[in-house]
PDB file of N, CA and C in Angstrom:
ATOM      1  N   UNK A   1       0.840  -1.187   0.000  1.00  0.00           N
ATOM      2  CA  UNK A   1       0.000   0.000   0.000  1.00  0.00           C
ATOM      3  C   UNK A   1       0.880   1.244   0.000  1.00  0.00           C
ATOM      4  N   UNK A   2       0.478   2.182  -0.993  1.00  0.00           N
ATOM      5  CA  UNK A   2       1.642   3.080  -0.809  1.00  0.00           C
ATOM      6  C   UNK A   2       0.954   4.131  -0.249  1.00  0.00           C
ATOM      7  N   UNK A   3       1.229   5.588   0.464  1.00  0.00           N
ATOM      8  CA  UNK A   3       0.879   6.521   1.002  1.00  0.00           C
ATOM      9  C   UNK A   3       0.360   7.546  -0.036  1.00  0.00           C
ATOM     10  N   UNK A   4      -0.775   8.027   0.715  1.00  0.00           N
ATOM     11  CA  UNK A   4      -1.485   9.041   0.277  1.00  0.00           C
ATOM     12  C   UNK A   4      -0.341  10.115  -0.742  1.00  0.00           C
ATOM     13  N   UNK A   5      -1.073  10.796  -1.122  1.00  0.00           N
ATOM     14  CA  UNK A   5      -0.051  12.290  -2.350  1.00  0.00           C
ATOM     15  C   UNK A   5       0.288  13.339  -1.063  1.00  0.00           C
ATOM     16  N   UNK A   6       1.108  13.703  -0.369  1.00  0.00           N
ATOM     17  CA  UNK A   6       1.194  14.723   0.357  1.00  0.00           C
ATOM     18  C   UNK A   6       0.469  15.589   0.003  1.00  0.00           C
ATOM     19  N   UNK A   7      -0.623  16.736   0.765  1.00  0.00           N
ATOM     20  CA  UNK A   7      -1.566  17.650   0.868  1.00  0.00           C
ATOM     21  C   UNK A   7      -0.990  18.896   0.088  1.00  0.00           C
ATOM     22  N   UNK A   8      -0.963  20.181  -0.272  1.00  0.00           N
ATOM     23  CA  UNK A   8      -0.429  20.844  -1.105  1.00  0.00           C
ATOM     24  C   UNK A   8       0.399  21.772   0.293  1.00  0.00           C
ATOM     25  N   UNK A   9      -0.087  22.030   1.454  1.00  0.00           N
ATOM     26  CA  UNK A   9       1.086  22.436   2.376  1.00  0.00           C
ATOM     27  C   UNK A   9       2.332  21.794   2.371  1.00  0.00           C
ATOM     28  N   UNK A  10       2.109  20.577   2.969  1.00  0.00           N
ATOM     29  CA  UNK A  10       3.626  19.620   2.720  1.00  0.00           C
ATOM     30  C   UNK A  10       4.084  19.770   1.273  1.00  0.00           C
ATOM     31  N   UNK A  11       3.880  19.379   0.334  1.00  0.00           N
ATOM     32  CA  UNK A  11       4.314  20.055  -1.027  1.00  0.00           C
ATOM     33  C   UNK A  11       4.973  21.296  -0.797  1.00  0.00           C
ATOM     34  N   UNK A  12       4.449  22.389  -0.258  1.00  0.00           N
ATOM     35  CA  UNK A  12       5.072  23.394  -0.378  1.00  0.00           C
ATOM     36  C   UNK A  12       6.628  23.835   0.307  1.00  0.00           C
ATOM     37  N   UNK A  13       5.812  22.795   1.586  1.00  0.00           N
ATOM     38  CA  UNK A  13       6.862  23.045   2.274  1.00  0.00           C
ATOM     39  C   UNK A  13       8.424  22.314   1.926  1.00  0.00           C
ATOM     40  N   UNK A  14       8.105  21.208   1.330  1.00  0.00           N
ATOM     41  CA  UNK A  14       9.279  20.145   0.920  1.00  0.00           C
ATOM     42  C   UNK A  14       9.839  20.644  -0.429  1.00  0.00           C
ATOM     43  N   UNK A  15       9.355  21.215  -0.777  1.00  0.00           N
ATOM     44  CA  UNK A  15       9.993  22.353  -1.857  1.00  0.00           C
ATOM     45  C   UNK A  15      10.526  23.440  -1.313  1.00  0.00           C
ATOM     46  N   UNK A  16      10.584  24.235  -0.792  1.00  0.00           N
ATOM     47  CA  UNK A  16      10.745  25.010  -0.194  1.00  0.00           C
ATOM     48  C   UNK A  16      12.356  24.733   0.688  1.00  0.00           C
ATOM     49  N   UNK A  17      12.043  24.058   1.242  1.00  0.00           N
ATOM     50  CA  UNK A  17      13.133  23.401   2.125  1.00  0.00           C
ATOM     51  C   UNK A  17      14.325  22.545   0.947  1.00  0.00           C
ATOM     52  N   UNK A  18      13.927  21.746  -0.016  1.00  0.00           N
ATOM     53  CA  UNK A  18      14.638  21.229  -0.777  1.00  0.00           C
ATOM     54  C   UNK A  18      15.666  22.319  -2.001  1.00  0.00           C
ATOM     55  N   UNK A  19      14.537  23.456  -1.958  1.00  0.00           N
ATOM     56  CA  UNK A  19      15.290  24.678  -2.897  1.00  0.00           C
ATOM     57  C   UNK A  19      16.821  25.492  -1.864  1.00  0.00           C
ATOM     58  N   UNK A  20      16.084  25.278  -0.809  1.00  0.00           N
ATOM     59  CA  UNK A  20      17.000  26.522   0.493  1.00  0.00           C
ATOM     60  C   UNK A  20      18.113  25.328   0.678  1.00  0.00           C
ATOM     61  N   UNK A  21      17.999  23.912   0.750  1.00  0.00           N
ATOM     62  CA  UNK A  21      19.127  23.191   1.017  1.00  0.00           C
ATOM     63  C   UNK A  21      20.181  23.450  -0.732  1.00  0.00           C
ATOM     64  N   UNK A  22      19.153  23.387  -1.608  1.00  0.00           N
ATOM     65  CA  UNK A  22      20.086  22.803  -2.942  1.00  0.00           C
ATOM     66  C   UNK A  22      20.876  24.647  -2.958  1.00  0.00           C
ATOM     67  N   UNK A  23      20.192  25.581  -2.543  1.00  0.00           N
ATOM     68  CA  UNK A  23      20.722  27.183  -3.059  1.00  0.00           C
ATOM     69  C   UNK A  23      21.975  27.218  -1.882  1.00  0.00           C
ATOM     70  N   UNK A  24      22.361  26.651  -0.688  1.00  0.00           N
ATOM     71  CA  UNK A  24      23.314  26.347   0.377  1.00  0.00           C
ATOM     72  C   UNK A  24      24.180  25.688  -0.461  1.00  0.00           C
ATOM     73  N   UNK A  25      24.105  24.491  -0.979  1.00  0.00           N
ATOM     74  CA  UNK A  25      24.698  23.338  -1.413  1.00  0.00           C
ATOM     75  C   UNK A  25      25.915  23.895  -2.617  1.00  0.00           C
ATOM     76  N   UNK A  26      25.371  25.512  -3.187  1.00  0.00           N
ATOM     77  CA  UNK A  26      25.738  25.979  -4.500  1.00  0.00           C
ATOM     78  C   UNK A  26      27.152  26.843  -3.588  1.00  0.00           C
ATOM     79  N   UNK A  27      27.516  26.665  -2.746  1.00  0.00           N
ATOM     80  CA  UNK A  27      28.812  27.899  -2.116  1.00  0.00           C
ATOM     81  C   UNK A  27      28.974  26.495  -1.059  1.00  0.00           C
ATOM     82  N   UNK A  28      28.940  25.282  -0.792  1.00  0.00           N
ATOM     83  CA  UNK A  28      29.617  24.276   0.010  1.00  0.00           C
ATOM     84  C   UNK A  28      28.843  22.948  -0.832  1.00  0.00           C
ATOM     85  N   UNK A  29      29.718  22.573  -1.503  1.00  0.00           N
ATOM     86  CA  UNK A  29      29.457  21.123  -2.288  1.00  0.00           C
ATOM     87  C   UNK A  29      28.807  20.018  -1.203  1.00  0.00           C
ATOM     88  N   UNK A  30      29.589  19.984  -0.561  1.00  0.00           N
ATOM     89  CA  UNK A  30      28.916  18.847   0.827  1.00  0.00           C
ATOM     90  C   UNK A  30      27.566  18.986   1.224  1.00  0.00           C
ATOM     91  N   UNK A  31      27.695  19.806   1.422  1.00  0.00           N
ATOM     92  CA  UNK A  31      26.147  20.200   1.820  1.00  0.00           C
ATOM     93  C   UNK A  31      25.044  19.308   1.827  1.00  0.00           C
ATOM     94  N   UNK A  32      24.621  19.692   0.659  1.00  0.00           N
ATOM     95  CA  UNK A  32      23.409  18.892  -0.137  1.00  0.00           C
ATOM     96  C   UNK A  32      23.573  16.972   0.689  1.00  0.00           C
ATOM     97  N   UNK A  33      24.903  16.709   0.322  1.00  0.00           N
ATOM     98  CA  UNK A  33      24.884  15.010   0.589  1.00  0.00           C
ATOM     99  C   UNK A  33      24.634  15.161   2.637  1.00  0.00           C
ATOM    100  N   UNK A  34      25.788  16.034   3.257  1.00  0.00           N
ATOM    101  CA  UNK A  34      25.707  16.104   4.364  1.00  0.00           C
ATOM    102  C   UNK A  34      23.987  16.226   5.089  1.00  0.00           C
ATOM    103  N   UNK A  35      23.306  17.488   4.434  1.00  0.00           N
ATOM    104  CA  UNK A  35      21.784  17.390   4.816  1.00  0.00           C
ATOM    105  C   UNK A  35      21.091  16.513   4.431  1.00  0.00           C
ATOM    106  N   UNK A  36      21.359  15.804   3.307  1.00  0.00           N
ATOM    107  CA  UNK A  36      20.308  14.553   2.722  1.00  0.00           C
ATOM    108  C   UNK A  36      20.572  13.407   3.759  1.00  0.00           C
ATOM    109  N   UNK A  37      22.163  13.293   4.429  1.00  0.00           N
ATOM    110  CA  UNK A  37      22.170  12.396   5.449  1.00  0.00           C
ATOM    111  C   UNK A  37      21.584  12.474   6.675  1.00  0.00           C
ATOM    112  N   UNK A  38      21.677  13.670   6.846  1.00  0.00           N
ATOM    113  CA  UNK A  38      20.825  13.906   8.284  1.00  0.00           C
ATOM    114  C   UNK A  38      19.459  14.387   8.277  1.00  0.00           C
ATOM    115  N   UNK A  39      18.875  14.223   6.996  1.00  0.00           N
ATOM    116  CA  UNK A  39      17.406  14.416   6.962  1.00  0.00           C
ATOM    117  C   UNK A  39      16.814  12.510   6.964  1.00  0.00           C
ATOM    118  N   UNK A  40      18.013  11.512   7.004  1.00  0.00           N
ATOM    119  CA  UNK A  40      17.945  10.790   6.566  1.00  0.00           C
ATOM    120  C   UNK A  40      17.398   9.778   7.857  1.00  0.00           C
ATOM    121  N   UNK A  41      18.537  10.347   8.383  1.00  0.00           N
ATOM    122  CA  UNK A  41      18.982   9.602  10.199  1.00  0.00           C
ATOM    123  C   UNK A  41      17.640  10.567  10.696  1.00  0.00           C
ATOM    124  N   UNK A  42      17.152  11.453  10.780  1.00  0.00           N
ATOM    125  CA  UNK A  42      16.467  12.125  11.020  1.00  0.00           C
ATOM    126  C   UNK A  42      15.184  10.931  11.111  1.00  0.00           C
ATOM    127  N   UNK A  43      14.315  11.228   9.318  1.00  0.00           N
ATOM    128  CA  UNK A  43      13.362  10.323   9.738  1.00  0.00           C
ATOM    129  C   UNK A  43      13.348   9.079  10.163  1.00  0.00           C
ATOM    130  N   UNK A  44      14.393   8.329   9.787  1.00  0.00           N
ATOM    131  CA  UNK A  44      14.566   6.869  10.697  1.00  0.00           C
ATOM    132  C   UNK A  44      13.931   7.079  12.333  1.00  0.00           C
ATOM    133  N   UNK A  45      14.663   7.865  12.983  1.00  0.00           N
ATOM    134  CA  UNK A  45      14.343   8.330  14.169  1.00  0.00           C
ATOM    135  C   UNK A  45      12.886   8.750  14.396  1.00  0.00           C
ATOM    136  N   UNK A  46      12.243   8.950  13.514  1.00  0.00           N
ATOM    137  CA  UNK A  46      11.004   9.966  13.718  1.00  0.00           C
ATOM    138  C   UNK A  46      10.076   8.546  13.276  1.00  0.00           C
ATOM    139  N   UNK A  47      10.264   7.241  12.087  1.00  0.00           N
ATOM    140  CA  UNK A  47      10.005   6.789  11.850  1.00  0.00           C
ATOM    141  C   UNK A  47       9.690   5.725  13.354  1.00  0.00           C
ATOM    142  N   UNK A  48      10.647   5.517  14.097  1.00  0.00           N
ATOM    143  CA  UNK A  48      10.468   4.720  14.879  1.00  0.00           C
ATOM    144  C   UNK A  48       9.758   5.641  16.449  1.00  0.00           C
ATOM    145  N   UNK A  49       8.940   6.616  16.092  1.00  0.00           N
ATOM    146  CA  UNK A  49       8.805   7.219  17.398  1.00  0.00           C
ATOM    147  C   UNK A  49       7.325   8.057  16.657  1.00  0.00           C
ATOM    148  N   UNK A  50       6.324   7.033  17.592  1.00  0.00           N
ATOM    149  CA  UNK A  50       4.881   7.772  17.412  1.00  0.00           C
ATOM    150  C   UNK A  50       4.742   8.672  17.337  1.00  0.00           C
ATOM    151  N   UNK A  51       5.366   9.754  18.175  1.00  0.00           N
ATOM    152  CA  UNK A  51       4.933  10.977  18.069  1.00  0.00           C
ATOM    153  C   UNK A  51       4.595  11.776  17.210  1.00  0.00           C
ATOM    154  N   UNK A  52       5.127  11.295  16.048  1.00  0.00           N
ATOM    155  CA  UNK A  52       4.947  11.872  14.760  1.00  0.00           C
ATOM    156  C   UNK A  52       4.165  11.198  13.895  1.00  0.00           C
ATOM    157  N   UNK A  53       2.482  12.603  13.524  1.00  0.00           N
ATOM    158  CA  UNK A  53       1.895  11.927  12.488  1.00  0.00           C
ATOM    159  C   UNK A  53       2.874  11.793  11.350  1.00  0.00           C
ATOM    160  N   UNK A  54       1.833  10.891  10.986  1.00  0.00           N
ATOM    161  CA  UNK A  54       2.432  10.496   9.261  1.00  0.00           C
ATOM    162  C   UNK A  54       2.892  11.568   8.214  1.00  0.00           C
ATOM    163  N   UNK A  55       1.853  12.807   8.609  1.00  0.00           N
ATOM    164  CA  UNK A  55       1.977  13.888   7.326  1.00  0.00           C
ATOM    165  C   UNK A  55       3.386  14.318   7.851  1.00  0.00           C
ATOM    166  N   UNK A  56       3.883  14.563   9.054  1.00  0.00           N
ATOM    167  CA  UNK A  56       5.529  14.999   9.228  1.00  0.00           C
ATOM    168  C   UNK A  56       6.287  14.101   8.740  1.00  0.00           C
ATOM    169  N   UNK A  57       6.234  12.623   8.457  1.00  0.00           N
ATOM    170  CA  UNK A  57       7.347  11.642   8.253  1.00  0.00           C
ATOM    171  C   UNK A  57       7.010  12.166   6.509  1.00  0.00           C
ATOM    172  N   UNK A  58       5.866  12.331   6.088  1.00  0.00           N
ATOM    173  CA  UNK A  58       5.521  12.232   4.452  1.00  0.00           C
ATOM    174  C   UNK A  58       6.339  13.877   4.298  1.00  0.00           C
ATOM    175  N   UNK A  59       6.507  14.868   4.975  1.00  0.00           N
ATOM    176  CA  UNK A  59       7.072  16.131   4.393  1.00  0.00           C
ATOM    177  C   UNK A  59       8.446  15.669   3.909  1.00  0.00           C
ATOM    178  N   UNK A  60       9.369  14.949   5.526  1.00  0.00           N
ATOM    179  CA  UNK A  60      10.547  15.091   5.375  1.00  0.00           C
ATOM    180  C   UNK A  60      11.012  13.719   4.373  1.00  0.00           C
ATOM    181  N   UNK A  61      10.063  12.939   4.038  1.00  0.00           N
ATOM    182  CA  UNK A  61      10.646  11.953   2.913  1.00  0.00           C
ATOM    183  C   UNK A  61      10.542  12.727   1.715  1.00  0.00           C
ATOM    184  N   UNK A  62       9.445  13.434   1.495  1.00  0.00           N
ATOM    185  CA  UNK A  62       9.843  14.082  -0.020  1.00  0.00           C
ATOM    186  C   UNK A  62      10.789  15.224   0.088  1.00  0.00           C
ATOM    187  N   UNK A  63      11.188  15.546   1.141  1.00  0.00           N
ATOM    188  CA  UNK A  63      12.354  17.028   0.977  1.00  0.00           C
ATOM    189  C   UNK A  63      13.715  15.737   0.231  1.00  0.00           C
ATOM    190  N   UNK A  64      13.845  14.680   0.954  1.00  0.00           N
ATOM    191  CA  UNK A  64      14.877  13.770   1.042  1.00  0.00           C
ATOM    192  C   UNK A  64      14.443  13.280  -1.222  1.00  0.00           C
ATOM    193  N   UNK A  65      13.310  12.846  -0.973  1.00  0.00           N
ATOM    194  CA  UNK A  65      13.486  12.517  -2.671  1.00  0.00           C
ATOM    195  C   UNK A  65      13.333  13.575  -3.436  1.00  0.00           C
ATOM    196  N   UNK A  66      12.898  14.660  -3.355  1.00  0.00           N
ATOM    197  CA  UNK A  66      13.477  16.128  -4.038  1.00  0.00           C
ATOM    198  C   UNK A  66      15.371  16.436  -4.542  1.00  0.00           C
ATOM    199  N   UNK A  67      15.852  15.712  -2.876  1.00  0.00           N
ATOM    200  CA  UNK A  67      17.384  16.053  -3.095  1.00  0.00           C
ATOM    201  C   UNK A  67      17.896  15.205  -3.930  1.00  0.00           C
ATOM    202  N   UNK A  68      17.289  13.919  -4.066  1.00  0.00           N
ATOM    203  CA  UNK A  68      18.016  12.844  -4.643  1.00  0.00           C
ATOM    204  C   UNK A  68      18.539  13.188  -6.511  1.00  0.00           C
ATOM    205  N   UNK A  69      19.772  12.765  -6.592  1.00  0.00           N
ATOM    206  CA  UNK A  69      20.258  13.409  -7.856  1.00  0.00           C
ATOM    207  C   UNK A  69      18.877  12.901  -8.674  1.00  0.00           C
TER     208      UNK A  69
END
């Protein structure tokens, strides 16, 4: 079963966030891979901890497949 289409807020926001990481990434090459890792370890963490609805785990997976080359 795959997950709902993120709502057009999360959209916005995972764009948003994916533009401000890739426009960083353009004056420190690392960047981009360094934040894609720790957006990475991030939701793992968030993944294994209720606290978080689904629509927060669904923002920060598409900021993460936005970055992906």
């Amino acid at each position: 079963m795959t997950s709902p289409v993120p709502d057009q807020a999360t959209q916005t926001i995972a764009v948003l966030a994916a533009c401000f990481a890739q426009t960083l990434g353009e004056n420190d090459p690392k960047f981009v891979d360094n934040f894609h890792k720790n957006l990475q370890e991030t939701y793992s963490r968030m993944r294994d901890n209720s606290y978080f609805p689904s629509e927060t785990l669904q923002a920060v997976r598409l900021v993460g497949d936005l970055l992906k080359p």
